[in-house]
C-alpha atoms as a PDB file:
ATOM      1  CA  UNK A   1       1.914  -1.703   6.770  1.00  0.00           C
ATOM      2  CA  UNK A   2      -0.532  -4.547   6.004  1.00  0.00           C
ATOM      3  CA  UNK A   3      -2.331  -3.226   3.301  1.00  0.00           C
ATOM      4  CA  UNK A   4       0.498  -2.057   1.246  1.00  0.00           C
ATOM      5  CA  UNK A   5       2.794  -3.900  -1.501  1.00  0.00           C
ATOM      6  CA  UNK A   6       5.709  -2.681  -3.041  1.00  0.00           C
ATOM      7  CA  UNK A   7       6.561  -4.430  -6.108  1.00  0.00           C
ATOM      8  CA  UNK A   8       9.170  -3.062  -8.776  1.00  0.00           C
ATOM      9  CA  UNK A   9       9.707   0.107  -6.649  1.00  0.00           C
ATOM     10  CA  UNK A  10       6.095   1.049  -7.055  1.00  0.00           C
ATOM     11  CA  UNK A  11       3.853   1.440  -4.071  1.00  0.00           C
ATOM     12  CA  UNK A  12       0.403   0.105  -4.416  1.00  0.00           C
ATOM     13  CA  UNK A  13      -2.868   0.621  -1.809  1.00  0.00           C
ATOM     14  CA  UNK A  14      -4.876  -2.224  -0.867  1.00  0.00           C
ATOM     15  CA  UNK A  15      -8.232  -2.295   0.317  1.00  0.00           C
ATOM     16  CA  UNK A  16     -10.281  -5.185   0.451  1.00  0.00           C
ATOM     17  CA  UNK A  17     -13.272  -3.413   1.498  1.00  0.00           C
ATOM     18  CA  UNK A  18     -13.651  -1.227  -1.170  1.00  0.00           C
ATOM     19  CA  UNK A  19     -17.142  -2.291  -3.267  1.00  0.00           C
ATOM     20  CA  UNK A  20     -17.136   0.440  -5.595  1.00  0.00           C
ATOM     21  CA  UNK A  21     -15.004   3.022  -7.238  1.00  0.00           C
ATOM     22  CA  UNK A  22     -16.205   6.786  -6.650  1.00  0.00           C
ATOM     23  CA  UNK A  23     -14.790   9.671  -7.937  1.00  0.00           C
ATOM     24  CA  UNK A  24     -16.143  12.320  -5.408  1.00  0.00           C
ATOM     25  CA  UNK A  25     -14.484  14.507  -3.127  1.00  0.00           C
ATOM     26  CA  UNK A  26     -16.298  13.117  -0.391  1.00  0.00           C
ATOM     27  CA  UNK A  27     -15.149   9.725  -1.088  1.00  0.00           C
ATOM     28  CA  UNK A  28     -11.330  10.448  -1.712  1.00  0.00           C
ATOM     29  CA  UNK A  29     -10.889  12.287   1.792  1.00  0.00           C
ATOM     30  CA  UNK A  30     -12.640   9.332   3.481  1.00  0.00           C
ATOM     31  CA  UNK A  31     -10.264   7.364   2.115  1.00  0.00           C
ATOM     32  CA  UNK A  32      -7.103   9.955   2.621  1.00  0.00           C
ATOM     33  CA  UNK A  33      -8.307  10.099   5.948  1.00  0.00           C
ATOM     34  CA  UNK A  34      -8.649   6.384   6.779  1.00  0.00           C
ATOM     35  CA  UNK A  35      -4.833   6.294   5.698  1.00  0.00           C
ATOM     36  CA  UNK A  36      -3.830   9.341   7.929  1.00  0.00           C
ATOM     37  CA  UNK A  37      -5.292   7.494  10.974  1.00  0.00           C
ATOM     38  CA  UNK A  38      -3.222   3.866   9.921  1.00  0.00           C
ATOM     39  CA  UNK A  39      -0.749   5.937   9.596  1.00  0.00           C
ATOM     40  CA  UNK A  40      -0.786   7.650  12.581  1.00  0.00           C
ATOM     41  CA  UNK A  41      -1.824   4.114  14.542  1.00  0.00           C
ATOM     42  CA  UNK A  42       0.808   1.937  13.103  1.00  0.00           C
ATOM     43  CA  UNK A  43       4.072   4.026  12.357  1.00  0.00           C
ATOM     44  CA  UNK A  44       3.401   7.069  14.741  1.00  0.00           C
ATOM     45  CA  UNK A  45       7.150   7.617  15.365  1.00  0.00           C
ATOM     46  CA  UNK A  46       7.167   8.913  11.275  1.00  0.00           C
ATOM     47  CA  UNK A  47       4.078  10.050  10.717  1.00  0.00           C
ATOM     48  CA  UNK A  48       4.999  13.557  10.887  1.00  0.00           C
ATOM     49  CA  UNK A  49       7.276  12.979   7.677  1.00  0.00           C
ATOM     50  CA  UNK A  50       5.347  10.597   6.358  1.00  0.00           C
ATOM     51  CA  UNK A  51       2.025  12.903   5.948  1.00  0.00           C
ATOM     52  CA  UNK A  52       3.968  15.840   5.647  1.00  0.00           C
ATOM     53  CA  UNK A  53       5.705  13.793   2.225  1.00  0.00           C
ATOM     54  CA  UNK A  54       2.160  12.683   1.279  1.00  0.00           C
ATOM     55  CA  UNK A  55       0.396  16.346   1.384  1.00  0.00           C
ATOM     56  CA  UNK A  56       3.404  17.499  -0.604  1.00  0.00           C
ATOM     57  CA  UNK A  57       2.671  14.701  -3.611  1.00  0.00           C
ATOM     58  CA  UNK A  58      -1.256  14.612  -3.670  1.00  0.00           C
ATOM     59  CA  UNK A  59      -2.075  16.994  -6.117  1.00  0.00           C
ATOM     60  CA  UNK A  60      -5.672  16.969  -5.219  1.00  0.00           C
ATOM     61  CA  UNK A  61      -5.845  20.377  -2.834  1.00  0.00           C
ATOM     62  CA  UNK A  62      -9.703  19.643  -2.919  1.00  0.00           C
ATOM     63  CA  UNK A  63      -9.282  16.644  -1.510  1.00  0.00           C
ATOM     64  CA  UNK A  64      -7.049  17.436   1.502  1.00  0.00           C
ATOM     65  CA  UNK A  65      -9.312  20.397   2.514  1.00  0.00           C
ATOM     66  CA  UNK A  66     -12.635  17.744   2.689  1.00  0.00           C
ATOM     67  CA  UNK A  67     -10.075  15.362   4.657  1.00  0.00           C
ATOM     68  CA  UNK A  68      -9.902  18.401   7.122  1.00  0.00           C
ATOM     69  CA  UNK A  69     -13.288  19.103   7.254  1.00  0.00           C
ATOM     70  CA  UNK A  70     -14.653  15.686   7.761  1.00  0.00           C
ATOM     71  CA  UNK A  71     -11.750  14.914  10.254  1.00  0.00           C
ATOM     72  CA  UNK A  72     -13.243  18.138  12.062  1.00  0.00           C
ATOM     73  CA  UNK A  73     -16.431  16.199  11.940  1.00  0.00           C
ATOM     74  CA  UNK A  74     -15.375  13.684  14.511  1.00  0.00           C
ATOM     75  CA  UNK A  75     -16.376  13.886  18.273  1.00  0.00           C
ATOM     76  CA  UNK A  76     -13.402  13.539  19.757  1.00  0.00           C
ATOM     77  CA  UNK A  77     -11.407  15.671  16.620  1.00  0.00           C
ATOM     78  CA  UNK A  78      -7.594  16.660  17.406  1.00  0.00           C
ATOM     79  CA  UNK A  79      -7.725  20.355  16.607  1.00  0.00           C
END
């Protein structure tokens, strides 16, 4: 993916269009959920295991249920 680097084994994010740092929900499952659609765009043939591996690590249960509801949000929402 474009907006990944691996360096030393470590995986990090990057997002140029990020102007601030927030700490709310809100704000974290925007963000999960701008990575579940790349995801699901770019490398659909894994995205199954690769999402299903990613719910499994965040540790943030909050967060995945907002990325749900604002998904659900959408007008054309998969449900």
């Amino acid at each position: 993916t474009s907006n990944i680097i691996e360096k030393d084994g470590e995986l990090y994010f990057i997002d140029f269009g990020l102007a601030y740092n927030s700490h709310t929900i809100e704000d974290k499952a925007t963000d999960v959920l701008v990575l579940k659609k790349m995801l699901k765009s770019t490398h659909w043939r894994y995205f199954d295991d690769i999402w299903n591996a990613f719910k499994k690590e965040y540790a943030d249960a909050a967060v995945l249920k907002k990325t749900e509801d604002i998904e659900k949000r959408a007008r054309y929402a998969e449900h």
